[in-house]
C-alpha atoms as a PDB file:
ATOM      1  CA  UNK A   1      79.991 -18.234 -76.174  1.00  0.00           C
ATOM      2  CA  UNK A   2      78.194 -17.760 -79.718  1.00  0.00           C
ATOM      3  CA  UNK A   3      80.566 -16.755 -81.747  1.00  0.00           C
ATOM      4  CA  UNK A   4      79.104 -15.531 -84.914  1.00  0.00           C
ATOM      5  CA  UNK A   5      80.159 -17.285 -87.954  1.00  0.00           C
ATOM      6  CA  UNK A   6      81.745 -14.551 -90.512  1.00  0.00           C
ATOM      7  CA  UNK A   7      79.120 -14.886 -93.123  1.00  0.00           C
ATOM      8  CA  UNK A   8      76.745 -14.249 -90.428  1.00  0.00           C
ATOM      9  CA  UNK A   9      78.209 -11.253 -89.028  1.00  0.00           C
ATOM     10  CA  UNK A  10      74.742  -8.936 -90.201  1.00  0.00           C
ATOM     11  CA  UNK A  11      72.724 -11.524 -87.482  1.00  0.00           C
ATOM     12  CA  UNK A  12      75.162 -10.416 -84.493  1.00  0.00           C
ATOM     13  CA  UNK A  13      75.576  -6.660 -85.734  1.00  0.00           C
ATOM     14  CA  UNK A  14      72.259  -5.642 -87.814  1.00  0.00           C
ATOM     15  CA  UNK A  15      70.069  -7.985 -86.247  1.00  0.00           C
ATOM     16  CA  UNK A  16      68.530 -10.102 -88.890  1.00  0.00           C
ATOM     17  CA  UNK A  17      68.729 -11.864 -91.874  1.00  0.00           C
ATOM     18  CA  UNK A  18      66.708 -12.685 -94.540  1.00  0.00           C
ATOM     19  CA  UNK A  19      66.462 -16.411 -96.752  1.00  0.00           C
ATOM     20  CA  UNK A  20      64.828 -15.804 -99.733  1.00  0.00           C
ATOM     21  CA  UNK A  21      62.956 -18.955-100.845  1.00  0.00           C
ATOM     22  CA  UNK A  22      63.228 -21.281 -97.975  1.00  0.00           C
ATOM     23  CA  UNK A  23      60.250 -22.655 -99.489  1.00  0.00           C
ATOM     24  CA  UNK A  24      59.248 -22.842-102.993  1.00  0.00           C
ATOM     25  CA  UNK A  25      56.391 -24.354-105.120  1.00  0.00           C
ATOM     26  CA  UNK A  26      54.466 -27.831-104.134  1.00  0.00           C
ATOM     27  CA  UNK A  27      56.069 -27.401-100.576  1.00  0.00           C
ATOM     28  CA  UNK A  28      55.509 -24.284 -99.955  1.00  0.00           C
ATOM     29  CA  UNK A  29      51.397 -24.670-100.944  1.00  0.00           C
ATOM     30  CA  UNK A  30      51.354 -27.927 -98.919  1.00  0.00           C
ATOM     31  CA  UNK A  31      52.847 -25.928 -95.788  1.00  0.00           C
ATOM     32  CA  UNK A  32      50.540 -23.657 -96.051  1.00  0.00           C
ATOM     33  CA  UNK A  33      47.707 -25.547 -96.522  1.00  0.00           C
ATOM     34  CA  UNK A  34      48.905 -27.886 -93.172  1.00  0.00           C
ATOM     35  CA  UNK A  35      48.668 -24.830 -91.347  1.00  0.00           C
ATOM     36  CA  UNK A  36      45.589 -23.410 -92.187  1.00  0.00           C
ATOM     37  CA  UNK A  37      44.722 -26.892 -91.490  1.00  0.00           C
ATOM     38  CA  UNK A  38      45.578 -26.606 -88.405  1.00  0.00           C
ATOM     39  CA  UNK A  39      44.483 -23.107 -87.454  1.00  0.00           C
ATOM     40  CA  UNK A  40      40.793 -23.930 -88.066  1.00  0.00           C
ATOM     41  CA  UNK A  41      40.596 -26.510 -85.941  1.00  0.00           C
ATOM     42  CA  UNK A  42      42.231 -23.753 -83.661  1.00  0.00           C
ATOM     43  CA  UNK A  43      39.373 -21.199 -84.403  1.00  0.00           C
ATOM     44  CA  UNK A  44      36.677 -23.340 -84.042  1.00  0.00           C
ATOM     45  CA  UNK A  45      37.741 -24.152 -80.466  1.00  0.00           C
ATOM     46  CA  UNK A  46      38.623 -21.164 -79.787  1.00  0.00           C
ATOM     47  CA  UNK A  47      35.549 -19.493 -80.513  1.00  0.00           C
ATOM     48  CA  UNK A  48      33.337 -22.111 -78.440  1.00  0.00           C
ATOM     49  CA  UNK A  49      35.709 -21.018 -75.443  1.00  0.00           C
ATOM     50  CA  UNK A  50      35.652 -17.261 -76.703  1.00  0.00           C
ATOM     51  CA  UNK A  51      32.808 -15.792 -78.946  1.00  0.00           C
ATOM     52  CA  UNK A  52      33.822 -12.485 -80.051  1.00  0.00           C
ATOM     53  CA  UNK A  53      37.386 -12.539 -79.047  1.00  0.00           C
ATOM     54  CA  UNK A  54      39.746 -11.994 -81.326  1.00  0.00           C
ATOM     55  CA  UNK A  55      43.300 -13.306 -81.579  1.00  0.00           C
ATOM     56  CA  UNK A  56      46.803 -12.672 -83.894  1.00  0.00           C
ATOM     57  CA  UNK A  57      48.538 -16.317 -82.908  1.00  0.00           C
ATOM     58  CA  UNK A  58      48.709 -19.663 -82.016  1.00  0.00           C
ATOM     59  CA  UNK A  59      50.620 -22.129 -80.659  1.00  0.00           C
ATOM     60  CA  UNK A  60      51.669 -25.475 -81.441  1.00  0.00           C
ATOM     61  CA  UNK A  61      50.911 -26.280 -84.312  1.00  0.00           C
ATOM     62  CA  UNK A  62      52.100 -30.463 -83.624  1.00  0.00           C
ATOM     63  CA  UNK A  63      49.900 -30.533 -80.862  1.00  0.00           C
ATOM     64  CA  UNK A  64      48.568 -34.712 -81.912  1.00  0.00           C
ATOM     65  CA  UNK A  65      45.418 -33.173 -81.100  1.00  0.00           C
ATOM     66  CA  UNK A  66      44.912 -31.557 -84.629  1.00  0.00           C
ATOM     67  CA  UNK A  67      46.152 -34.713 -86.382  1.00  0.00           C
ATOM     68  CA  UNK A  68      43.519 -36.994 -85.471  1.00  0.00           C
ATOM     69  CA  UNK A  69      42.056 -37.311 -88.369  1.00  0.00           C
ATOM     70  CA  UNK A  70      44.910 -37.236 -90.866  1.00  0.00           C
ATOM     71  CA  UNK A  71      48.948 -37.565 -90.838  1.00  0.00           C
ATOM     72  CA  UNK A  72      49.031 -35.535 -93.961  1.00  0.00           C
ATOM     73  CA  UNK A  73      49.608 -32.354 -92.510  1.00  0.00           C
ATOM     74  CA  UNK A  74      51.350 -33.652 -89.067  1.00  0.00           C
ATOM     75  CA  UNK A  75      54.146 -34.819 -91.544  1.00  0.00           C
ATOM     76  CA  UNK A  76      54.228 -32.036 -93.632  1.00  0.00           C
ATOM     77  CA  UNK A  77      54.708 -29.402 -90.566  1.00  0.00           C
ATOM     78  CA  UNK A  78      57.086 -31.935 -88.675  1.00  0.00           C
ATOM     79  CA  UNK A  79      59.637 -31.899 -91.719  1.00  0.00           C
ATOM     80  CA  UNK A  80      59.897 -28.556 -92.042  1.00  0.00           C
ATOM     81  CA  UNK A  81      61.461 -27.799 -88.964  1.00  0.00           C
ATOM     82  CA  UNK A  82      63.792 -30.367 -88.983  1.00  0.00           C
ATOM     83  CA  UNK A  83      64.459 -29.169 -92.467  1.00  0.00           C
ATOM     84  CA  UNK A  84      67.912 -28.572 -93.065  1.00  0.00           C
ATOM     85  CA  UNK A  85      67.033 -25.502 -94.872  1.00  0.00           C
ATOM     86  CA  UNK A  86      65.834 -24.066 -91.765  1.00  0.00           C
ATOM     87  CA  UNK A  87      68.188 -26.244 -89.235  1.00  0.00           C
ATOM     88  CA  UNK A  88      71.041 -24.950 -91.059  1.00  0.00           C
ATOM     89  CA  UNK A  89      71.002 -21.590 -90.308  1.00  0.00           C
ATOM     90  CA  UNK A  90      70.149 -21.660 -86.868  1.00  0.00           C
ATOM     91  CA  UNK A  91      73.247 -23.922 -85.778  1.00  0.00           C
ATOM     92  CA  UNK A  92      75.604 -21.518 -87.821  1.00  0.00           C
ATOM     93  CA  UNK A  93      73.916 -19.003 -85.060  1.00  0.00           C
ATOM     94  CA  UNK A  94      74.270 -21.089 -82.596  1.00  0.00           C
ATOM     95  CA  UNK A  95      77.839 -22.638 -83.160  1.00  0.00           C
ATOM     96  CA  UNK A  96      76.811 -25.693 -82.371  1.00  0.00           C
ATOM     97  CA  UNK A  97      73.995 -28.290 -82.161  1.00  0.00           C
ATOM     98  CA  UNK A  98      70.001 -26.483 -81.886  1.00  0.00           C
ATOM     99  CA  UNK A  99      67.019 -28.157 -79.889  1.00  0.00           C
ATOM    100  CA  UNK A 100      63.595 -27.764 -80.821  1.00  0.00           C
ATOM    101  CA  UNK A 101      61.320 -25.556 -78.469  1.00  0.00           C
ATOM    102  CA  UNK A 102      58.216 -25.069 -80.306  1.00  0.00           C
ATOM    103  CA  UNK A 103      56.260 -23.975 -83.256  1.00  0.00           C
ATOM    104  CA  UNK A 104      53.676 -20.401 -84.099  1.00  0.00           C
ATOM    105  CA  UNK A 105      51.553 -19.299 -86.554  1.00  0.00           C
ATOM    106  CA  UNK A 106      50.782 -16.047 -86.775  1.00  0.00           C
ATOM    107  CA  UNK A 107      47.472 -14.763 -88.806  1.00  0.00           C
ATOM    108  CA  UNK A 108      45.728 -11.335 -89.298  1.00  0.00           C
ATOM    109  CA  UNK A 109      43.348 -10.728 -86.997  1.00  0.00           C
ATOM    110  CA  UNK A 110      39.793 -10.958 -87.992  1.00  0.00           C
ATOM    111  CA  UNK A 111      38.005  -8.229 -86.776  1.00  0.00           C
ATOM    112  CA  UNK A 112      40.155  -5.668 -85.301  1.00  0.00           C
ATOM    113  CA  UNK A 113      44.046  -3.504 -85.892  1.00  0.00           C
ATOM    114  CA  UNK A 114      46.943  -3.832 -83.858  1.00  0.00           C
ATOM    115  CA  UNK A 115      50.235  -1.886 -83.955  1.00  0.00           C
ATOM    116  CA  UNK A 116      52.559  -4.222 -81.542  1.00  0.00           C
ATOM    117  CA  UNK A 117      54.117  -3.252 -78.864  1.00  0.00           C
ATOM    118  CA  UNK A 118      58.028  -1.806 -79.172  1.00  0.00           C
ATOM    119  CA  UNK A 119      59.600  -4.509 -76.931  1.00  0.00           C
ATOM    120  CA  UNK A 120      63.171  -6.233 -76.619  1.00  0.00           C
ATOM    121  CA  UNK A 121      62.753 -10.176 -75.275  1.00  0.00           C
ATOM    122  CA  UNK A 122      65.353  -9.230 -72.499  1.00  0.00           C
ATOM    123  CA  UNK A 123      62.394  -7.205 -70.668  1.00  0.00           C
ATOM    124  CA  UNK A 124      60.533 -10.230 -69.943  1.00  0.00           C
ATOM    125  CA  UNK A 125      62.621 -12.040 -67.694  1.00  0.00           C
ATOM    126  CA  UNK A 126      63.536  -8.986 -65.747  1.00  0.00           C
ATOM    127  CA  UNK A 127      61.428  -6.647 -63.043  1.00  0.00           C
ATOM    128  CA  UNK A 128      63.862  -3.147 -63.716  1.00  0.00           C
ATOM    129  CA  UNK A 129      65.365  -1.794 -66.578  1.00  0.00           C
ATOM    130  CA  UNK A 130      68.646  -1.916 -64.547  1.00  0.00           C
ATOM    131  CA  UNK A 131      68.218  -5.513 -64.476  1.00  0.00           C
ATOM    132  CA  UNK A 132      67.648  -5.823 -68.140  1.00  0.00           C
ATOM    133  CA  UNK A 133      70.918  -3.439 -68.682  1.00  0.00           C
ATOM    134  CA  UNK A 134      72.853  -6.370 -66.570  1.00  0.00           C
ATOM    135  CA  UNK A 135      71.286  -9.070 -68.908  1.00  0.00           C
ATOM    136  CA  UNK A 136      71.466  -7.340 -72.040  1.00  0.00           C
ATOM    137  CA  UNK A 137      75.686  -6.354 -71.414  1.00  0.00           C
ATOM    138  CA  UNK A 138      76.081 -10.496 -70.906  1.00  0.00           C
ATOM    139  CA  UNK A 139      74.742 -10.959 -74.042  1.00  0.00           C
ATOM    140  CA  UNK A 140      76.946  -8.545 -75.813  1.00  0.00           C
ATOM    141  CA  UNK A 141      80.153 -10.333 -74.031  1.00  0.00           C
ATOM    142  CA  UNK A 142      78.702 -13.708 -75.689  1.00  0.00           C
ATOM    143  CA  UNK A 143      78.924 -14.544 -71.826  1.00  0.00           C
ATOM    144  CA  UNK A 144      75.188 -15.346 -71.315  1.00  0.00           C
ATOM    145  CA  UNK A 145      74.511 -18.614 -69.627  1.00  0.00           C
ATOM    146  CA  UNK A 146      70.567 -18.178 -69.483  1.00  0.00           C
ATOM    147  CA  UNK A 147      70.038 -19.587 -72.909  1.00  0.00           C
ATOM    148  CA  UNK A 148      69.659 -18.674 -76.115  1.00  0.00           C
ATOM    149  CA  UNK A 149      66.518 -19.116 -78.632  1.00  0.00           C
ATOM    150  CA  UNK A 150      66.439 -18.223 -82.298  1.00  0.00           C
ATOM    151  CA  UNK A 151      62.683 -17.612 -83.845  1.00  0.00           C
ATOM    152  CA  UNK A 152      63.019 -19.027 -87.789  1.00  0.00           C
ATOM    153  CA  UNK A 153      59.764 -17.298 -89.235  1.00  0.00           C
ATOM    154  CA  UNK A 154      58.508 -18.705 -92.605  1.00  0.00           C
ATOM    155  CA  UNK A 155      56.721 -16.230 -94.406  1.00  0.00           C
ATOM    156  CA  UNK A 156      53.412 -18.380 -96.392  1.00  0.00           C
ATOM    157  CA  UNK A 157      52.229 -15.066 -97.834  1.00  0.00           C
ATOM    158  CA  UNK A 158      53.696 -11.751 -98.923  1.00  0.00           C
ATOM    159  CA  UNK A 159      54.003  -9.605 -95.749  1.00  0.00           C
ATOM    160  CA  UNK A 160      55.886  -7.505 -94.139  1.00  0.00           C
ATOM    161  CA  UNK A 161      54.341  -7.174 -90.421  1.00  0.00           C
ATOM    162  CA  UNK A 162      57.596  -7.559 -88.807  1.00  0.00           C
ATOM    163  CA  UNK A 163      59.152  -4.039 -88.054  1.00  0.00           C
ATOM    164  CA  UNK A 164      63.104  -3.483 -86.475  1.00  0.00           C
ATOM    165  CA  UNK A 165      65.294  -0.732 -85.733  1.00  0.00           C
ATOM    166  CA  UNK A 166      68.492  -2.450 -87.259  1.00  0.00           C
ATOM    167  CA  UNK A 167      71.892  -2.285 -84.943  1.00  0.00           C
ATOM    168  CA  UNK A 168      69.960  -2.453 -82.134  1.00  0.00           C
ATOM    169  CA  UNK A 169      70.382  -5.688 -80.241  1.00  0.00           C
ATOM    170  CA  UNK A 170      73.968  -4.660 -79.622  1.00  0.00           C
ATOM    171  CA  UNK A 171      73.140  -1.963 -77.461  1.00  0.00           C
ATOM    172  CA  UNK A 172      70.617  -0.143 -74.829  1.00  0.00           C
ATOM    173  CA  UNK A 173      68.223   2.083 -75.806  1.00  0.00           C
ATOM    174  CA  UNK A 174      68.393   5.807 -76.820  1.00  0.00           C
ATOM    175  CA  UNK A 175      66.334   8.134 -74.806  1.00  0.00           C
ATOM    176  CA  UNK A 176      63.587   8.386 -78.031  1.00  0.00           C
ATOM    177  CA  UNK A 177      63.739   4.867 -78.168  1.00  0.00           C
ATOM    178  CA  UNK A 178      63.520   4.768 -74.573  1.00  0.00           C
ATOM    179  CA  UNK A 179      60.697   6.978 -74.000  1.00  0.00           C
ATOM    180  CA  UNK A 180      58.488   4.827 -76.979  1.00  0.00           C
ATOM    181  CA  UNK A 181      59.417   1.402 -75.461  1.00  0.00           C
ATOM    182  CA  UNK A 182      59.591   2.176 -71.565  1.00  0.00           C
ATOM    183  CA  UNK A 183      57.956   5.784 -70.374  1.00  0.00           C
ATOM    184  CA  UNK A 184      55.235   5.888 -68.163  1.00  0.00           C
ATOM    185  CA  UNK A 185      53.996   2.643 -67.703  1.00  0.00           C
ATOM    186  CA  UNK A 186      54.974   1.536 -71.478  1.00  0.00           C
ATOM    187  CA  UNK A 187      51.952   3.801 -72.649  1.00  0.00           C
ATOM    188  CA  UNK A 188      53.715   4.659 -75.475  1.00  0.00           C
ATOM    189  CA  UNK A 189      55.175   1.184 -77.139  1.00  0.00           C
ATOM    190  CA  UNK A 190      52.636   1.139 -80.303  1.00  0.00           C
ATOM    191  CA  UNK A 191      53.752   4.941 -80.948  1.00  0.00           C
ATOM    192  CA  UNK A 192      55.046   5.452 -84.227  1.00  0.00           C
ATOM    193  CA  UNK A 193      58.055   7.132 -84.965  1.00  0.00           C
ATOM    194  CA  UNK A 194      60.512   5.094 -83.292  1.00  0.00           C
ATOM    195  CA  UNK A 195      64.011   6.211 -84.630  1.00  0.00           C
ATOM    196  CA  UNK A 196      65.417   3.887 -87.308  1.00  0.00           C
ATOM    197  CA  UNK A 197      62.388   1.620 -87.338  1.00  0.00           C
ATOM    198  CA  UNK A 198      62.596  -0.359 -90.798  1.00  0.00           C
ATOM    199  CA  UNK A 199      59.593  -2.971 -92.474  1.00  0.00           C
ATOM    200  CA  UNK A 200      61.247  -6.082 -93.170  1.00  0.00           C
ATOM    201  CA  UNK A 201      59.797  -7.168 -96.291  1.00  0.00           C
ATOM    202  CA  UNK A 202      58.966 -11.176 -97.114  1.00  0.00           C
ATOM    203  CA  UNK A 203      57.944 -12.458-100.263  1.00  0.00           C
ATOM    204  CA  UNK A 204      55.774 -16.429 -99.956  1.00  0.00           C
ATOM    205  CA  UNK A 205      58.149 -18.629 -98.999  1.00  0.00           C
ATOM    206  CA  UNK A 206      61.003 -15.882 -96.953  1.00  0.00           C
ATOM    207  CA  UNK A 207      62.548 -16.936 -93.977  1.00  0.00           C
ATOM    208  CA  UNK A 208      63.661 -14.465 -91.664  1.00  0.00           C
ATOM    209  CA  UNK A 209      65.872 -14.994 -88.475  1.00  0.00           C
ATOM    210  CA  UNK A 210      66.306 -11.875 -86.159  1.00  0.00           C
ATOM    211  CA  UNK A 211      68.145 -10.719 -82.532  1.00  0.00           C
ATOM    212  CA  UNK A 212      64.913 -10.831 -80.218  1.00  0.00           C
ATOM    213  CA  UNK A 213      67.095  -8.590 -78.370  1.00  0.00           C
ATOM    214  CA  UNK A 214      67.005  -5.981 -80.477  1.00  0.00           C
ATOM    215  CA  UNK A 215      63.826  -3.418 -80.943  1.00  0.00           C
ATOM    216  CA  UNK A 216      61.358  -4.980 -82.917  1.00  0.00           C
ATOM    217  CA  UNK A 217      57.188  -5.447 -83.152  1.00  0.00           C
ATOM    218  CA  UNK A 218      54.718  -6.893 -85.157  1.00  0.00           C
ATOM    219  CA  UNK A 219      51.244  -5.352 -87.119  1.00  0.00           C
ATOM    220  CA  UNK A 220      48.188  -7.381 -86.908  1.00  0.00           C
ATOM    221  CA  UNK A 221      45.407  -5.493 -88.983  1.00  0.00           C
ATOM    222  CA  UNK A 222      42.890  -7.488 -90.196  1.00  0.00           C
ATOM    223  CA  UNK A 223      42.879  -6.343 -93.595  1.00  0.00           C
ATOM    224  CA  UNK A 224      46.289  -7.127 -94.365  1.00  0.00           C
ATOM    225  CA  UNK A 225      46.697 -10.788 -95.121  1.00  0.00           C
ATOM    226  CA  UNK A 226      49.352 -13.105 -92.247  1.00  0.00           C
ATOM    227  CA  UNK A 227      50.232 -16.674 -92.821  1.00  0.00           C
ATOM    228  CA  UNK A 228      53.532 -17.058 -90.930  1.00  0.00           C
ATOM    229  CA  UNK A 229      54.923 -20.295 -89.417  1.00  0.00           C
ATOM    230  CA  UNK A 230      57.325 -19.498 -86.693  1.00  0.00           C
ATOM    231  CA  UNK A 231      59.832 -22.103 -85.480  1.00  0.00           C
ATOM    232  CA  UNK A 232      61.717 -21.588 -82.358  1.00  0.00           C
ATOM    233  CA  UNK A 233      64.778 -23.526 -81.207  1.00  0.00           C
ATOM    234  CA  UNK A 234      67.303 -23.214 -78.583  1.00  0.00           C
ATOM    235  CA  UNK A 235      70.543 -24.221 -78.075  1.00  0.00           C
ATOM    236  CA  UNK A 236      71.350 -28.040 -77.123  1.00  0.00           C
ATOM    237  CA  UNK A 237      73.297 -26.891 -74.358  1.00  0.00           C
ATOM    238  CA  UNK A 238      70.486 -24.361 -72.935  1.00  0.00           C
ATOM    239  CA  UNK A 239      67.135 -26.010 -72.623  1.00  0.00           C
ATOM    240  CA  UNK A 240      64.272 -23.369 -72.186  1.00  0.00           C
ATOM    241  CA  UNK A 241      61.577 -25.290 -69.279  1.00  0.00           C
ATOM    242  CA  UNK A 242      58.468 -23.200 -70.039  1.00  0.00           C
ATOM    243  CA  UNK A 243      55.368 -23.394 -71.594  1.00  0.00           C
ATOM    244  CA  UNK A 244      56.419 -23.537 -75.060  1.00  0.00           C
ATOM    245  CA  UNK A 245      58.494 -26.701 -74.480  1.00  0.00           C
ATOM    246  CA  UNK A 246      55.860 -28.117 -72.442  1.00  0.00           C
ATOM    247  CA  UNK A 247      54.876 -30.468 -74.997  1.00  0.00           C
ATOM    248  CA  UNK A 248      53.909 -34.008 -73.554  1.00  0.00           C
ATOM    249  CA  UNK A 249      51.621 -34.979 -76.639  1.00  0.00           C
ATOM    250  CA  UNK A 250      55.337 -35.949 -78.295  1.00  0.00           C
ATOM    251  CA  UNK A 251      55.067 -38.903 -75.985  1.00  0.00           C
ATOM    252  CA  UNK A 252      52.016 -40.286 -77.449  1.00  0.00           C
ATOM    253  CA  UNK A 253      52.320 -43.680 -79.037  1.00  0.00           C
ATOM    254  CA  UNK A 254      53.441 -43.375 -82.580  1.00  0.00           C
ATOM    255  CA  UNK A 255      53.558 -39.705 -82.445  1.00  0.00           C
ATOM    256  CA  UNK A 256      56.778 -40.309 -84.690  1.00  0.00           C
ATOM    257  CA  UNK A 257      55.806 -42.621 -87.173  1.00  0.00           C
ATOM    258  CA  UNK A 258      56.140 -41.933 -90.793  1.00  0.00           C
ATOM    259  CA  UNK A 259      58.536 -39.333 -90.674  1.00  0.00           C
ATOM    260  CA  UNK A 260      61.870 -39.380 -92.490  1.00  0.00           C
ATOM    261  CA  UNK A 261      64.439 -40.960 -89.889  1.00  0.00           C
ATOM    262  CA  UNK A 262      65.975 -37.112 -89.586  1.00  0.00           C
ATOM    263  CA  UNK A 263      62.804 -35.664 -88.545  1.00  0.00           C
ATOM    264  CA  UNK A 264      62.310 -38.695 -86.063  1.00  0.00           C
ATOM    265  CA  UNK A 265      65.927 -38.464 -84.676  1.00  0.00           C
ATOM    266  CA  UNK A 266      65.561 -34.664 -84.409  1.00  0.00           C
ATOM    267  CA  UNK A 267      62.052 -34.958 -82.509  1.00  0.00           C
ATOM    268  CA  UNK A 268      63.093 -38.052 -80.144  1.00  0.00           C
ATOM    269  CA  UNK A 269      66.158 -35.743 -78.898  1.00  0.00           C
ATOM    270  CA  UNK A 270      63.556 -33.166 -78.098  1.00  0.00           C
ATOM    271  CA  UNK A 271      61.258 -35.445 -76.399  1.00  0.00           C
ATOM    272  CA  UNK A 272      64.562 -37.186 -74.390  1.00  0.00           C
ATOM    273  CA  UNK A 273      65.467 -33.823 -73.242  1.00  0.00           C
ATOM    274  CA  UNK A 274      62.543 -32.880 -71.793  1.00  0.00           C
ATOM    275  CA  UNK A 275      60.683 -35.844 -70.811  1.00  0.00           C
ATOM    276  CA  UNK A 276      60.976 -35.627 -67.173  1.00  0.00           C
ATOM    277  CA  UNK A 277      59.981 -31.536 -67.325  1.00  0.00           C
ATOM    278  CA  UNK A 278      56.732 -32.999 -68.538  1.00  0.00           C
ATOM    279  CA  UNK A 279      56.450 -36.270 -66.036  1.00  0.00           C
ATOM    280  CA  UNK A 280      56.929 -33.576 -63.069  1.00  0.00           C
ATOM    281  CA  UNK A 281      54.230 -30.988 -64.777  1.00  0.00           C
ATOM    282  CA  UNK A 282      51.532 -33.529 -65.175  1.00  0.00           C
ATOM    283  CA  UNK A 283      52.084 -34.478 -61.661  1.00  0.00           C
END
C-alpha cells in the first residue's frame, strides 16, 4: 500500500530521516517565538489547574483559544504545516495525498528528569504482544488498512532528545530488546543499554521524520534545553477519529482568515473531513 519512493528507501528500512534546515533565519525565530507564545499561555493554565505538576508536552498548538489576542502567531504556526517544505516529504511517504491530524510541542521539563519509555506505537492499539506481532507483520506487507500517521518534528533548538535503534521498524523485537521494552510489567523501558540505540542529533531548524513503529523514546531533563514543534498527519485515505483530530475550534468563524489560500485549502479539507466526528462528540 505505501510504497516507498526510492530516494526514501532509509524511511522504510532505517527508520528515519533527517532535513537539515527546514527552517532557517527570520522564520525559523518567528516559529519559535509563536510557540513559546503559545506554550505560556499553556503554563499559566496549566499551573492554576496543577501547581507543582510538571509536564514535557502539549497539544494543539491552533487551538483559537491562544489566538485571541493576536493572529500573528496563529498565522505563523498555521503555514508551517501546510508548508510544502514539510508537506512534501510526508506525501513522498505516503504515496499519495496527507491530511492534517494535529500539532505538539515538546519542552524540557522544568523541575524534574525523564528517560522515556522504550516503546513501538503498534503497542498501543493492541492488549498482547501476539496481537501487536499480527499488526506489526501487516505493516511490513504494506497491507495495513488501520491507517497510517507520520510525526514531522521541527527541531527550534539544538537537541537531540529523540533516541532509535535504527532497522527496527521492519521487524519484532530481539529478546534484549524485548526484555527492556516488554518484561515484567514494562519495568524496565527507561533502562539503558538497549542494543543499537542511536541519539539522533538536530541542529535549530532540523526536521526529522521517523517509523513510530520502530524502537524509539524521548529524554526530558530539565536542564537540557527542548523547543520542538511536532506535526502529525495521516493519510487522506485513513482518517485517525481520536483525540488529536478532535479539533472543533477549526469551525469557528474566521478561524481561516488571513492565511495564504494553500494553508486555507489545506485546513478546510481537514475541517470537511472531520466535521461530523466533531458534531457527534459535542453531542
Amino acid at each position: 500500500m505505501f510504497q516507498p519512493k526510492s530516494s526514501y528507501r532509509q524511511f522504510f528500512e532505517e527508520g528515519y530521516l533527517v532535513f537539515p534546515q527546514v527552517f532557517e533565519g527570520e522564520q525559523l525565530a518567528k516559529l519559535l517565538v509563536a510557540s513559546n507564545y503559545v506554550l505560556e499561555q499553556f503554563t499559566e493554565e496549566f499551573d492554576k489547574l496543577n501547581p507543582g505538576v510538571d509536564f514535557y508536552s502539549m497539544r494543539h498548538l491552533n487551538d483559537a483559544r491562544w489566538h485571541r489576542e493576536t493572529r500573528e502567531h496563529f498565522k505563523t504556526i498555521m503555514e508551517a504545516v501546510a508548508d510544502p517544505r514539510c508537506l512534501g516529504p510526508v506525501e513522498q511517504i505516503f504515496a499519495g495525498p496527507s491530511l492534517f491530524r494535529s500539532t505538539s510541542y515538546f519542552v524540557n521539563p522544568r523541575f524534574t528528569n525523564k528517560e522515556g519509555d522504550w516503546h513501538r506505537d503498534s503497542q498501543f492499539a493492541v492488549q498482547s504482544e501476539l496481537e501487536e506481532l499480527e499488526i506489526l507483520k501487516k505493516i511490513w506487507s504494506r497491507d495495513y488498512s488501520g491507517g497510517f500517521g507520520l510525526q514531522f518534528q521541527i527541531a527550534l533548538v539544538d537537541n537531540d532528545d529523540v533516541e532509535y535503534v535504527p532497522y527496527s521498524a521492519g521487524r519484532f523485537d530481539s529478546p534484549e530488546e524485548s526484555y527492556i521494552r516488554l518484561a515484567d510489567e514494562k519495568i524496565h523501558n527507561r533502562d539503558a543499554g538497549m542494543p543499537g540505540a542511536m541519539r539522533i542529533p538536530l541542529k535549530a531548524g532540523d526536521g526529522l521524520i521517523f517509523n513510530p513503529y520502530g524502537l524509539h523514546r524521548g529524554r526530558y531533563h530539565h536542564d537540557i534545553p527542548r523547543r520542538t514543534l511536532m506535526l502529525t498527519y495521516t493519510t487522506l485515505e485513513n482518517p485517525t477519529y481520536d483525540f488529536f483530530s478532535d479539533q472543533p475550534w477549526c469551525e469557528e468563524p474566521g478561524y481561516l482568515d488571513g492565511l495564504s489560500s494553500r494553508a486555507a485549502a489545506y485546513f478546510q479539507q481537514f475541517a470537511d473531513v472531520y466535521r461530523d466526528f466533531w458534531v457527534s462528540n459535542k453531542n
